[in-house]
C-alpha atoms as a PDB file:
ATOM      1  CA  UNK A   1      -1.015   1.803  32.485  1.00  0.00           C
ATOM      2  CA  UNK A   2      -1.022  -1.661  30.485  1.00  0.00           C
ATOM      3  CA  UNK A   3       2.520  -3.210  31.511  1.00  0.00           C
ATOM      4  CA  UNK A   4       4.174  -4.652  28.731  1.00  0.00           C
ATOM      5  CA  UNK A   5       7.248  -7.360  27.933  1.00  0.00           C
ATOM      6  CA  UNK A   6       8.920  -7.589  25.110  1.00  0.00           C
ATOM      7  CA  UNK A   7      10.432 -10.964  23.937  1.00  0.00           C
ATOM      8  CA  UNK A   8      13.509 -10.064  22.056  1.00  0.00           C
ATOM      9  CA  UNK A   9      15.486  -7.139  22.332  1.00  0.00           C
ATOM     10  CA  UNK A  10      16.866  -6.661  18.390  1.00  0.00           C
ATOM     11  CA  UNK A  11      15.957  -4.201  16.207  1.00  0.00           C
ATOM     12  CA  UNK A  12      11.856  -4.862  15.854  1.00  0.00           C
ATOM     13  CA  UNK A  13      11.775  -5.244  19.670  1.00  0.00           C
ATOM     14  CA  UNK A  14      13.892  -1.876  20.196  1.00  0.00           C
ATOM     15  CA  UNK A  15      11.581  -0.117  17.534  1.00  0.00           C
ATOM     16  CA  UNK A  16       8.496  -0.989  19.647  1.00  0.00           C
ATOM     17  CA  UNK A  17       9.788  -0.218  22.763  1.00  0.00           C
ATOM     18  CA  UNK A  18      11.192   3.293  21.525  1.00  0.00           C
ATOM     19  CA  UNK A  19       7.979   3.949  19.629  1.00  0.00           C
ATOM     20  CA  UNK A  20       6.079   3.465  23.209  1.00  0.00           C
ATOM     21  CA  UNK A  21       8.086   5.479  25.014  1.00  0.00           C
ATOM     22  CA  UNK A  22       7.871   8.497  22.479  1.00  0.00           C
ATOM     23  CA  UNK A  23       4.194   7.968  22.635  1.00  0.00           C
ATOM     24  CA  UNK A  24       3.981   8.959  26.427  1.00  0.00           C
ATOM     25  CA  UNK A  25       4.548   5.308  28.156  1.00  0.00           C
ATOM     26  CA  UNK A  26       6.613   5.136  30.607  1.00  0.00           C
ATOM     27  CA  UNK A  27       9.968   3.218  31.048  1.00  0.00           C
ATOM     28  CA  UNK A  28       8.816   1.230  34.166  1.00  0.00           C
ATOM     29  CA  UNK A  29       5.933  -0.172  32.224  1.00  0.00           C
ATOM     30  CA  UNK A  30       8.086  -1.816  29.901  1.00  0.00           C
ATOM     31  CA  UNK A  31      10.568  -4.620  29.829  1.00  0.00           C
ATOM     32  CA  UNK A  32      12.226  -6.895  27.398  1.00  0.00           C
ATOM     33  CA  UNK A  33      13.988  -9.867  27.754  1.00  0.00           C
ATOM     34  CA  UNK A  34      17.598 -10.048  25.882  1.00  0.00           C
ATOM     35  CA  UNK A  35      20.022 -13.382  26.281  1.00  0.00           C
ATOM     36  CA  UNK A  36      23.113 -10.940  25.353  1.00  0.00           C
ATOM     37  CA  UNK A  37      24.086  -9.062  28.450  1.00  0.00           C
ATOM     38  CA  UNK A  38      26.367  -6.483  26.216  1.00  0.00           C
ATOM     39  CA  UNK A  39      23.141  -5.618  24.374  1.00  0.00           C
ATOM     40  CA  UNK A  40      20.697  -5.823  27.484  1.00  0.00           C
ATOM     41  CA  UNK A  41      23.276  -2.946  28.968  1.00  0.00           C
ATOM     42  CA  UNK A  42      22.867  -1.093  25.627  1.00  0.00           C
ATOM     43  CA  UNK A  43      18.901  -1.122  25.371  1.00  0.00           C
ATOM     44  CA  UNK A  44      18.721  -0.341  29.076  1.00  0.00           C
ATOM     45  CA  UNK A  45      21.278   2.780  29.252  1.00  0.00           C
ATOM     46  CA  UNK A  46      19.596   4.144  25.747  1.00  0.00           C
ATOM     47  CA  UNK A  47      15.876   3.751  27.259  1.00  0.00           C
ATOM     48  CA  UNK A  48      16.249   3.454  31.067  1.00  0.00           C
ATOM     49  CA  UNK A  49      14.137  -0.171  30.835  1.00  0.00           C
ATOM     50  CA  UNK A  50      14.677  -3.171  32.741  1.00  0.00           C
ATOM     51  CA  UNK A  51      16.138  -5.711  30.998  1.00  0.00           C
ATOM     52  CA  UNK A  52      16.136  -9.511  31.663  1.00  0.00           C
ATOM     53  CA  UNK A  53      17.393 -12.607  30.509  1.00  0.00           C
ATOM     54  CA  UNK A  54      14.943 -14.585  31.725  1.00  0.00           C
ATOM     55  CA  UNK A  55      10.858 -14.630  29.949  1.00  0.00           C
ATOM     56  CA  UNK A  56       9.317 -15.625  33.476  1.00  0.00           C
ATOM     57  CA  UNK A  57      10.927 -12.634  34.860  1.00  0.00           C
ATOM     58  CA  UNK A  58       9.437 -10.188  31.971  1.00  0.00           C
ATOM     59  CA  UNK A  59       6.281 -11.976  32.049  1.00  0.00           C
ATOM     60  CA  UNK A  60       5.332 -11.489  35.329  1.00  0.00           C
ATOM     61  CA  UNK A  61       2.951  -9.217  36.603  1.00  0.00           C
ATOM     62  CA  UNK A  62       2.539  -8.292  32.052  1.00  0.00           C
ATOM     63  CA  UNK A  63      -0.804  -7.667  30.566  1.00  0.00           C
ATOM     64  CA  UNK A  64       0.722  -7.620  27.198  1.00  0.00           C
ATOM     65  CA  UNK A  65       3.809 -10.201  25.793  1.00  0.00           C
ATOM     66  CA  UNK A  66       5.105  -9.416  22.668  1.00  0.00           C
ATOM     67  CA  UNK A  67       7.046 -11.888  20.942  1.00  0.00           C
ATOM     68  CA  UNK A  68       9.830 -10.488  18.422  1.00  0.00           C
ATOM     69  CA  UNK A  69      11.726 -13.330  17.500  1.00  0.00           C
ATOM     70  CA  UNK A  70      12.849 -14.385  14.684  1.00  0.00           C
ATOM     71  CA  UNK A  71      10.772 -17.345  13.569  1.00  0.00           C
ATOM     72  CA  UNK A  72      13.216 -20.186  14.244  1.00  0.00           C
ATOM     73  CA  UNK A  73      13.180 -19.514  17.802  1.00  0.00           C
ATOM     74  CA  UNK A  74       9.040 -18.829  18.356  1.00  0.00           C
ATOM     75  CA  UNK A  75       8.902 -22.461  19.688  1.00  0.00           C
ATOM     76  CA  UNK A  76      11.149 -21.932  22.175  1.00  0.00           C
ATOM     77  CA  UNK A  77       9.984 -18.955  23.579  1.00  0.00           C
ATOM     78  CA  UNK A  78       6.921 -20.038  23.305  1.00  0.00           C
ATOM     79  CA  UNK A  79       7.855 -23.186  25.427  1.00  0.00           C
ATOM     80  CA  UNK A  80       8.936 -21.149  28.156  1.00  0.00           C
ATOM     81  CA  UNK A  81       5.711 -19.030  28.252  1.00  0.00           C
ATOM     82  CA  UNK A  82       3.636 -21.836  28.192  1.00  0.00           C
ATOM     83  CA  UNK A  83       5.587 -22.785  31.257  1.00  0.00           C
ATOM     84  CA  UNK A  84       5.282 -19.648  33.278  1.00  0.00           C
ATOM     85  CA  UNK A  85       1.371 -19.308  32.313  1.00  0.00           C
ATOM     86  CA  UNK A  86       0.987 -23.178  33.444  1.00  0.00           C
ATOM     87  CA  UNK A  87       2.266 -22.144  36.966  1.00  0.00           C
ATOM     88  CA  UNK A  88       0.598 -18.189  37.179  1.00  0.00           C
ATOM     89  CA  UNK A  89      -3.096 -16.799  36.936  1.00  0.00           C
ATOM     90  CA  UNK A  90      -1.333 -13.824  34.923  1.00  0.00           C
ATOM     91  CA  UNK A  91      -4.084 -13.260  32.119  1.00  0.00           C
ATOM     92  CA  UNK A  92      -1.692 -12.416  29.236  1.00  0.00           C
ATOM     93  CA  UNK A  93      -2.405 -11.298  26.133  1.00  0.00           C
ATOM     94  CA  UNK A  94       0.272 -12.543  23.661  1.00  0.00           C
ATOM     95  CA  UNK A  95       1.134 -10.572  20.476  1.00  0.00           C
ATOM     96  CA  UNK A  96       3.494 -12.411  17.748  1.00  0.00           C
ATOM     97  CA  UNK A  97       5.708  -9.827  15.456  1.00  0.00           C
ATOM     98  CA  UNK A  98       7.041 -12.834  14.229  1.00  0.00           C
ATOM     99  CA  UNK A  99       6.791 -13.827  10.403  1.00  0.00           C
ATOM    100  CA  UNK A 100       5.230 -16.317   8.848  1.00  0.00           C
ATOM    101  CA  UNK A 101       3.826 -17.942  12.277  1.00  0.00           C
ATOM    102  CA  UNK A 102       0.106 -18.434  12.816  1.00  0.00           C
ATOM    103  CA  UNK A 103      -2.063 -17.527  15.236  1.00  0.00           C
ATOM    104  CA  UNK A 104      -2.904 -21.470  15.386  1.00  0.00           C
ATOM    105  CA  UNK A 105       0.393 -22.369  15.866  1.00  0.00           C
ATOM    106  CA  UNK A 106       1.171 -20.344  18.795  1.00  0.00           C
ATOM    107  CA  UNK A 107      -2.444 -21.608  20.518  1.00  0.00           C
ATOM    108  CA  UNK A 108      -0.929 -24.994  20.067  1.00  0.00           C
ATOM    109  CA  UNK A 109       1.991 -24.274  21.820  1.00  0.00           C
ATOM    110  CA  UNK A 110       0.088 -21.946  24.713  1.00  0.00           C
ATOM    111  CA  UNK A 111      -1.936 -23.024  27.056  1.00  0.00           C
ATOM    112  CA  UNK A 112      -5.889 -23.073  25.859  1.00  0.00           C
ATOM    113  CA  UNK A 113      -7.793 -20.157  25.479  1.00  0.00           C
ATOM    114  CA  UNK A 114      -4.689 -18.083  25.174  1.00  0.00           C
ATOM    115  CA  UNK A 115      -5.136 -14.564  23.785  1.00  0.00           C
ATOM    116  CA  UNK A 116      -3.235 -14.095  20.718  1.00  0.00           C
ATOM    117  CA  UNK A 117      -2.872 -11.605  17.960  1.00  0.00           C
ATOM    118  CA  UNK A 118      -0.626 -11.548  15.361  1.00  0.00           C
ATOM    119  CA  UNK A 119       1.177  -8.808  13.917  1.00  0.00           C
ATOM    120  CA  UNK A 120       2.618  -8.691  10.581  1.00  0.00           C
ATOM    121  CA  UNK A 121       5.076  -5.022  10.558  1.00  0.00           C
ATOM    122  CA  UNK A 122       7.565  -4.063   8.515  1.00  0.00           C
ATOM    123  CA  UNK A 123      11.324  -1.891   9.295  1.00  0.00           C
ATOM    124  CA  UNK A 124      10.112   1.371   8.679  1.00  0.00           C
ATOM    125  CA  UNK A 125       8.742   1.122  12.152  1.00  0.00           C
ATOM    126  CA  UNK A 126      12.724   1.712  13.350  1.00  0.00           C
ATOM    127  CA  UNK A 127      12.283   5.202  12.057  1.00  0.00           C
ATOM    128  CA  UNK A 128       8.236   5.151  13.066  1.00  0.00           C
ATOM    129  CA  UNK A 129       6.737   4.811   9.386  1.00  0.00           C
ATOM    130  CA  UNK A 130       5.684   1.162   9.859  1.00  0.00           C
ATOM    131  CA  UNK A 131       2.683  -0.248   8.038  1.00  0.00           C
ATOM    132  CA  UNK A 132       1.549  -3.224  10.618  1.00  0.00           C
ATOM    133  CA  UNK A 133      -1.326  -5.483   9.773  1.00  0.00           C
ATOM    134  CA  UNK A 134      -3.002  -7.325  12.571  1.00  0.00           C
ATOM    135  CA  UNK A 135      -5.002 -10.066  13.276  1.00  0.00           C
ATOM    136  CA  UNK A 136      -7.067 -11.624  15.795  1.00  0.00           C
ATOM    137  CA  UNK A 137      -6.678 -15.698  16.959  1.00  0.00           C
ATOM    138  CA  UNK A 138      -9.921 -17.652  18.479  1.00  0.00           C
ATOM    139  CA  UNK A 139      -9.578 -16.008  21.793  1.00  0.00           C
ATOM    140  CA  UNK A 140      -8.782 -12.170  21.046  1.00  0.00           C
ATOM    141  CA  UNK A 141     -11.572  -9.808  21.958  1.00  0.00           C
ATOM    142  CA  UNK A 142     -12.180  -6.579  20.439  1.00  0.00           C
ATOM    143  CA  UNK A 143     -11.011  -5.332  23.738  1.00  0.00           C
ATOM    144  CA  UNK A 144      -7.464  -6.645  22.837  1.00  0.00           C
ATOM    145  CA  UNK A 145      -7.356  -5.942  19.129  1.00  0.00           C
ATOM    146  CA  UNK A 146      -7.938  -1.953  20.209  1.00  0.00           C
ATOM    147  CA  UNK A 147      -4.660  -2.200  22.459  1.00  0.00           C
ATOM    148  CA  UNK A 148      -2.794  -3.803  20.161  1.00  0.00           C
ATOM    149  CA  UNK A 149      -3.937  -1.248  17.641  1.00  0.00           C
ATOM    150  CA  UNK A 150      -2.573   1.333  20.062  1.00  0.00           C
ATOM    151  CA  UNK A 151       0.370  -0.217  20.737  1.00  0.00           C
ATOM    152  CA  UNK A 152       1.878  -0.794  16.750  1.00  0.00           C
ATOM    153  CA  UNK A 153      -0.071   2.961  16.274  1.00  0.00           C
ATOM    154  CA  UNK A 154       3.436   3.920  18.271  1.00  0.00           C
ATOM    155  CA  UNK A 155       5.733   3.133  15.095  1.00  0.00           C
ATOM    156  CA  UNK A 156       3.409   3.784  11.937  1.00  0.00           C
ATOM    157  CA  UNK A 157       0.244   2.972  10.704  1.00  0.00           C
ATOM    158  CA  UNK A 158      -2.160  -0.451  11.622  1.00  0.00           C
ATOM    159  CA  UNK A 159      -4.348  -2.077   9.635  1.00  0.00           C
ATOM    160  CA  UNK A 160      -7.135  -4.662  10.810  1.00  0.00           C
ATOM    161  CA  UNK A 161      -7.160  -7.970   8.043  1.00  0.00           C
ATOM    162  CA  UNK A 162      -8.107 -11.386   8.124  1.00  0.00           C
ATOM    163  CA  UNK A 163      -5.810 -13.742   8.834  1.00  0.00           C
ATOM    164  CA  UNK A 164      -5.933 -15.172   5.220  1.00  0.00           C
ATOM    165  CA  UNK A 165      -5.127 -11.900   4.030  1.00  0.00           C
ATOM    166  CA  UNK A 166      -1.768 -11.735   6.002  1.00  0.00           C
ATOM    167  CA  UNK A 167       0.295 -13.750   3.141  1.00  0.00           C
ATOM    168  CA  UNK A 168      -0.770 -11.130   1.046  1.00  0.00           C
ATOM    169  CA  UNK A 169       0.134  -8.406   3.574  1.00  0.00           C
ATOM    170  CA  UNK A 170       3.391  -9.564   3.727  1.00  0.00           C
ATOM    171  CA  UNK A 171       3.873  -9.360  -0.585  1.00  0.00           C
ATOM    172  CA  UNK A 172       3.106  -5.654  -0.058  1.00  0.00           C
ATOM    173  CA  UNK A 173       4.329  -4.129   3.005  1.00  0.00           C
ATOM    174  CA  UNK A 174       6.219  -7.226   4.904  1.00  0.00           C
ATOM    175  CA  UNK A 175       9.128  -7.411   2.120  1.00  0.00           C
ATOM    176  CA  UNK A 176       8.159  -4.056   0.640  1.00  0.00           C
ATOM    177  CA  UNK A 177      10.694  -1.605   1.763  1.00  0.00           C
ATOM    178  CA  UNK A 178      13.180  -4.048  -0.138  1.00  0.00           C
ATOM    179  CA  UNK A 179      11.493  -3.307  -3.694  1.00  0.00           C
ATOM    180  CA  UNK A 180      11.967   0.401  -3.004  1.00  0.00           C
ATOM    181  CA  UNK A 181      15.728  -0.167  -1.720  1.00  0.00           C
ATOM    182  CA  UNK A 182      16.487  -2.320  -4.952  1.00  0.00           C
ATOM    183  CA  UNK A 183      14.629   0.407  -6.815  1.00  0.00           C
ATOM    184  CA  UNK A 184      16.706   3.162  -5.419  1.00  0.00           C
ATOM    185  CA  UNK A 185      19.824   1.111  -5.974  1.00  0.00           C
ATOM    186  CA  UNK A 186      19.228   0.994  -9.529  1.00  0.00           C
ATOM    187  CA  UNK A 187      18.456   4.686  -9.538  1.00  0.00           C
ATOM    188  CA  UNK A 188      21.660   5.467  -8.039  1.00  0.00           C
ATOM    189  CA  UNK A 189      23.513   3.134 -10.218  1.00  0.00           C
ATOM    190  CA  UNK A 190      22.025   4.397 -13.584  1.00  0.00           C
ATOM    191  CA  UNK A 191      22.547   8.233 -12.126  1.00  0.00           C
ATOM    192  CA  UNK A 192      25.935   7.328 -11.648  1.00  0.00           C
ATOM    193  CA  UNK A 193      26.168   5.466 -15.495  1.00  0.00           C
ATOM    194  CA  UNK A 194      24.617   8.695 -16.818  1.00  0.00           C
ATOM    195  CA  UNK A 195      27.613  10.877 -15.436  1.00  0.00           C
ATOM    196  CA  UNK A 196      26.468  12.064 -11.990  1.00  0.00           C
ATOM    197  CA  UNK A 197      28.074  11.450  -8.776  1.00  0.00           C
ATOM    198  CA  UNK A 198      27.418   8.701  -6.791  1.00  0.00           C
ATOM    199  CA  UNK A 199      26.429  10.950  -3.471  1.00  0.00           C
ATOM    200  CA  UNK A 200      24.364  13.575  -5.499  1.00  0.00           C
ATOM    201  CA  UNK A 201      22.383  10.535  -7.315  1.00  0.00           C
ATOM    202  CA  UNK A 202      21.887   8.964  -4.135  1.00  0.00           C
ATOM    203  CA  UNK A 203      20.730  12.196  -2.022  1.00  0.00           C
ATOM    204  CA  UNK A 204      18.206  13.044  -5.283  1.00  0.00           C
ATOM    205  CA  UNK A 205      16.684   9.441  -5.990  1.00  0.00           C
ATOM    206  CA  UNK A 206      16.351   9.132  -1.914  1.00  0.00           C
ATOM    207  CA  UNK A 207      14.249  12.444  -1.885  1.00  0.00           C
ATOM    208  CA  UNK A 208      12.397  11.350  -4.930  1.00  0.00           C
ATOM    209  CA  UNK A 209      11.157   8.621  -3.079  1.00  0.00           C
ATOM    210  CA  UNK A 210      10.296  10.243  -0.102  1.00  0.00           C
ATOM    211  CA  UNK A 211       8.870  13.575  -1.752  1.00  0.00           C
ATOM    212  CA  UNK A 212       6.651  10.485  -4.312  1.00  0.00           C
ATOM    213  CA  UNK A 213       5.789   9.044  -1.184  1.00  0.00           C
ATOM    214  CA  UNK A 214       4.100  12.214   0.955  1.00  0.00           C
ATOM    215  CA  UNK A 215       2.650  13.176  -2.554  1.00  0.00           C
ATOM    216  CA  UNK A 216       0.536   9.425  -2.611  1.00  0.00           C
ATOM    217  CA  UNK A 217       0.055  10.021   1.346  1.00  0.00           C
ATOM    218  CA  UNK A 218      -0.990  13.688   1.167  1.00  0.00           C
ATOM    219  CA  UNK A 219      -2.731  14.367  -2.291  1.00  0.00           C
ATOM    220  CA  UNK A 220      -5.752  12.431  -2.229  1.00  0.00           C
ATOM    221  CA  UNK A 221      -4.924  11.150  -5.873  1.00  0.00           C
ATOM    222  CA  UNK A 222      -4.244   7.852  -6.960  1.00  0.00           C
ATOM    223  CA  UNK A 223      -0.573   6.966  -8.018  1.00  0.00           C
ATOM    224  CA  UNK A 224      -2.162   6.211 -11.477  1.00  0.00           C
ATOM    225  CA  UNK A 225      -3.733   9.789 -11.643  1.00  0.00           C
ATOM    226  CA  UNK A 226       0.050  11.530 -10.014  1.00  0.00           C
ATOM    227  CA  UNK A 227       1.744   9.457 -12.684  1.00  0.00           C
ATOM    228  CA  UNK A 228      -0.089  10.933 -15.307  1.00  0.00           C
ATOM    229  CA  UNK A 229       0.629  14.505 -14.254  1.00  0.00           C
ATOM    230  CA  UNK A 230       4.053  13.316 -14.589  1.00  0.00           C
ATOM    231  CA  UNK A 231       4.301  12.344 -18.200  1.00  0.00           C
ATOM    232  CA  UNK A 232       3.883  14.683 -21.180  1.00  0.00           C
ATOM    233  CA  UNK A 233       2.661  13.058 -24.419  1.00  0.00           C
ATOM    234  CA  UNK A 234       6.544  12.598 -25.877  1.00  0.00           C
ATOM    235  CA  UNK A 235       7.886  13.330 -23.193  1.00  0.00           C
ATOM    236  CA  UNK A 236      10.877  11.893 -21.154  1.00  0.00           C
ATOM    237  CA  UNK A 237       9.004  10.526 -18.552  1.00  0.00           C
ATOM    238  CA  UNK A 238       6.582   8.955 -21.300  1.00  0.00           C
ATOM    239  CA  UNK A 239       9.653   7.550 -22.791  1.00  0.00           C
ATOM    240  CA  UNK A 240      10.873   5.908 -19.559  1.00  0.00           C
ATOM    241  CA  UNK A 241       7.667   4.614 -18.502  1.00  0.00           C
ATOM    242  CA  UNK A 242       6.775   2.644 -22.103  1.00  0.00           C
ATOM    243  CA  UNK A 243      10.577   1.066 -21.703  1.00  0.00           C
ATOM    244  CA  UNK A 244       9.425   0.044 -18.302  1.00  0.00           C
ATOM    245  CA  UNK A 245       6.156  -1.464 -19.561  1.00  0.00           C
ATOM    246  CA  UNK A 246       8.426  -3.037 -22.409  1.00  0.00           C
ATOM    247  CA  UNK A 247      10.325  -4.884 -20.127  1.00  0.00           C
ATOM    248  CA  UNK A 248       7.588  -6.340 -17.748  1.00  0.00           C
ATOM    249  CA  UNK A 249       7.911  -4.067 -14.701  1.00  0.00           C
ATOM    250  CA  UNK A 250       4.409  -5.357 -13.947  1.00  0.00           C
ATOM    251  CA  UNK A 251       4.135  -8.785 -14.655  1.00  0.00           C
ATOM    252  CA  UNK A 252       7.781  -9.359 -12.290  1.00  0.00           C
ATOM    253  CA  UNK A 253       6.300  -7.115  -9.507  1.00  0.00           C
ATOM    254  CA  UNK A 254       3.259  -9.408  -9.715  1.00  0.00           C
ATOM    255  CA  UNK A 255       5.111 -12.856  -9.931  1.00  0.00           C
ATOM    256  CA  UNK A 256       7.784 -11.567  -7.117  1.00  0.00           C
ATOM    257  CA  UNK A 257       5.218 -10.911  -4.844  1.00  0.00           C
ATOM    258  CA  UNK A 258       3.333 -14.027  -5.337  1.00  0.00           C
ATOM    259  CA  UNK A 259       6.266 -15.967  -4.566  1.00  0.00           C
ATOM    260  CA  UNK A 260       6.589 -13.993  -1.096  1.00  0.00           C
ATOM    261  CA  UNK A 261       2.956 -15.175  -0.797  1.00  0.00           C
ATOM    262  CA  UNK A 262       3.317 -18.077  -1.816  1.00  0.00           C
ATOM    263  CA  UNK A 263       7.035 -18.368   0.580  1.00  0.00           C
ATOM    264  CA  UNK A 264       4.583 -16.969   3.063  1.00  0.00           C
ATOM    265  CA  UNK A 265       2.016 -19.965   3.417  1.00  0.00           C
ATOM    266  CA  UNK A 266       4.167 -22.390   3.319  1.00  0.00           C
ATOM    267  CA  UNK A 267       6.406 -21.348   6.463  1.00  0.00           C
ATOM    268  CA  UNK A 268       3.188 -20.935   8.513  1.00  0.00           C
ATOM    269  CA  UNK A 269       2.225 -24.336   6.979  1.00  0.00           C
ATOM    270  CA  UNK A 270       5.072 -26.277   7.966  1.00  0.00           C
ATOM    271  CA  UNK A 271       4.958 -24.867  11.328  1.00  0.00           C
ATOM    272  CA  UNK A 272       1.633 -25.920  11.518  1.00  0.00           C
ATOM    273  CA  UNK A 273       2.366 -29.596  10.447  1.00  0.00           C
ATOM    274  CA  UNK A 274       5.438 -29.849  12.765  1.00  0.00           C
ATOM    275  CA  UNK A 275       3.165 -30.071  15.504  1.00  0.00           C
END
């Protein structure tokens, strides 16, 4: 089976690497690298893995190196790959989890015709609900797009997009879970204002959220069309929806998320630039 390293052992890197063991991998086809030794110990006593400090060590001998970095330290790592591909006729195909990185950049900082596809997830993958987009760079083959496919298909659901798209994927799923956190928060707050108790208005505005959710997954209706069954003509759910509309719920979901676009292009741009 595919061998595979993982570059960063925090809590994207341990998501994938729990997600591919639950899907039938085994643990000696996977290793990460870690520069903490306390948490190296921890990853490898939870999932029986190797762990390394060193990227030449988990490279070698990998058909697959996933970087999951944050982005201030891509160049680095990618500095050190391009170092251990310069000196080995390993034919790696490199996968960035990283955020707002291009597939561009990291072929200017790999050696040429380096395989690379980029991978924008989001957290729900540490519980195995992720939504991942992915995307192809000049030298990906359809061959390597269908593994990585695979591979993110361990923690959630994948998505094939165009690389111009993946600003906009990150609007909607990349900083997504955080509008539905904030949204609970306020939930729980106003439960709370309206005379319930903090843990019961917590427990029923989490399993609102996740009964909504199955309902949009599972129906086959449109949340337009499951909103509508919702409200009664008067009704209190009417009433709470118009004061929404009132205040511009759509217009600031629309202008917060092109911001994150917006915040989006730029990092990949300067990046770019900084070469």
């Amino acid at each position: 089976m595919t061998r595979i390293a993982v570059v960063g052992g925090g809590r994207i890197g341990e998501a994938l690497v729990s997600g591919l063991l639950a899907s039938g991998r085994q643990a000696r086809d996977l290793v990460v690298t870690e520069r903490f030794e306390a948490r190296g110990r921890e990853l490898a006593s939870e999932y029986g893995i190797r762990v390394t400090q060193s990227i030449a060590d988990a490279a070698e001998g990998a058909a697959v190196l996933v970087v999951a970095v944050k982005p201030n330290d891509v160049e680095s790592v990618l500095t050190e790959v391009a170092e251990y591909q310069e000196t080995s006729d390993d034919d790696q195909l490199i996968v960035s989890l990283a955020a707002g990185t291009t597939t561009a950049r990291f072929e200017q900082l790999l050696p040429a015709g380096t395989a690379v596809v980029r991978v924008m997830p989001n957290t729900p993958m540490l519980v195995g609900q992720g939504a991942s987009a992915i995307t192809p760079g000049r030298h990906a083959t359809a061959v390597h797009m269908d593994l990585v496919e695979e591979m993110m298909g361990a923690v959630g659901m994948v998505r094939r997009v165009k690389e111009s798209s993946m600003d906009a994927v990150t609007a909607v799923s990349g900083s997504g879970p955080a509008y539905f956190f904030l949204a609970i928060e306020a939930m729980v707050d106003s439960g709370v204002a309206l005379g319930l108790t903090r843990p019961v208005a917590r427990d029923l505005a989490i399993q609102t959220l996740v009964g909504a959710g199955a309902m949009l997954s599972e129906s086959g209706e449109t949340a337009t069309e499951l909103r509508a069954a919702v409200m009664s003509p008067g009704g209190t759910t009417a009433a709470a929806i118009r004061q929404f509309e009132k205040d511009g719920l759509r217009s600031a979901f629309f202008e917060a998320m092109a911001m994150v676009r917006d915040r989006s292009a730029a990092m990949g741009a300067v990046k770019e630039d900084g070469a």
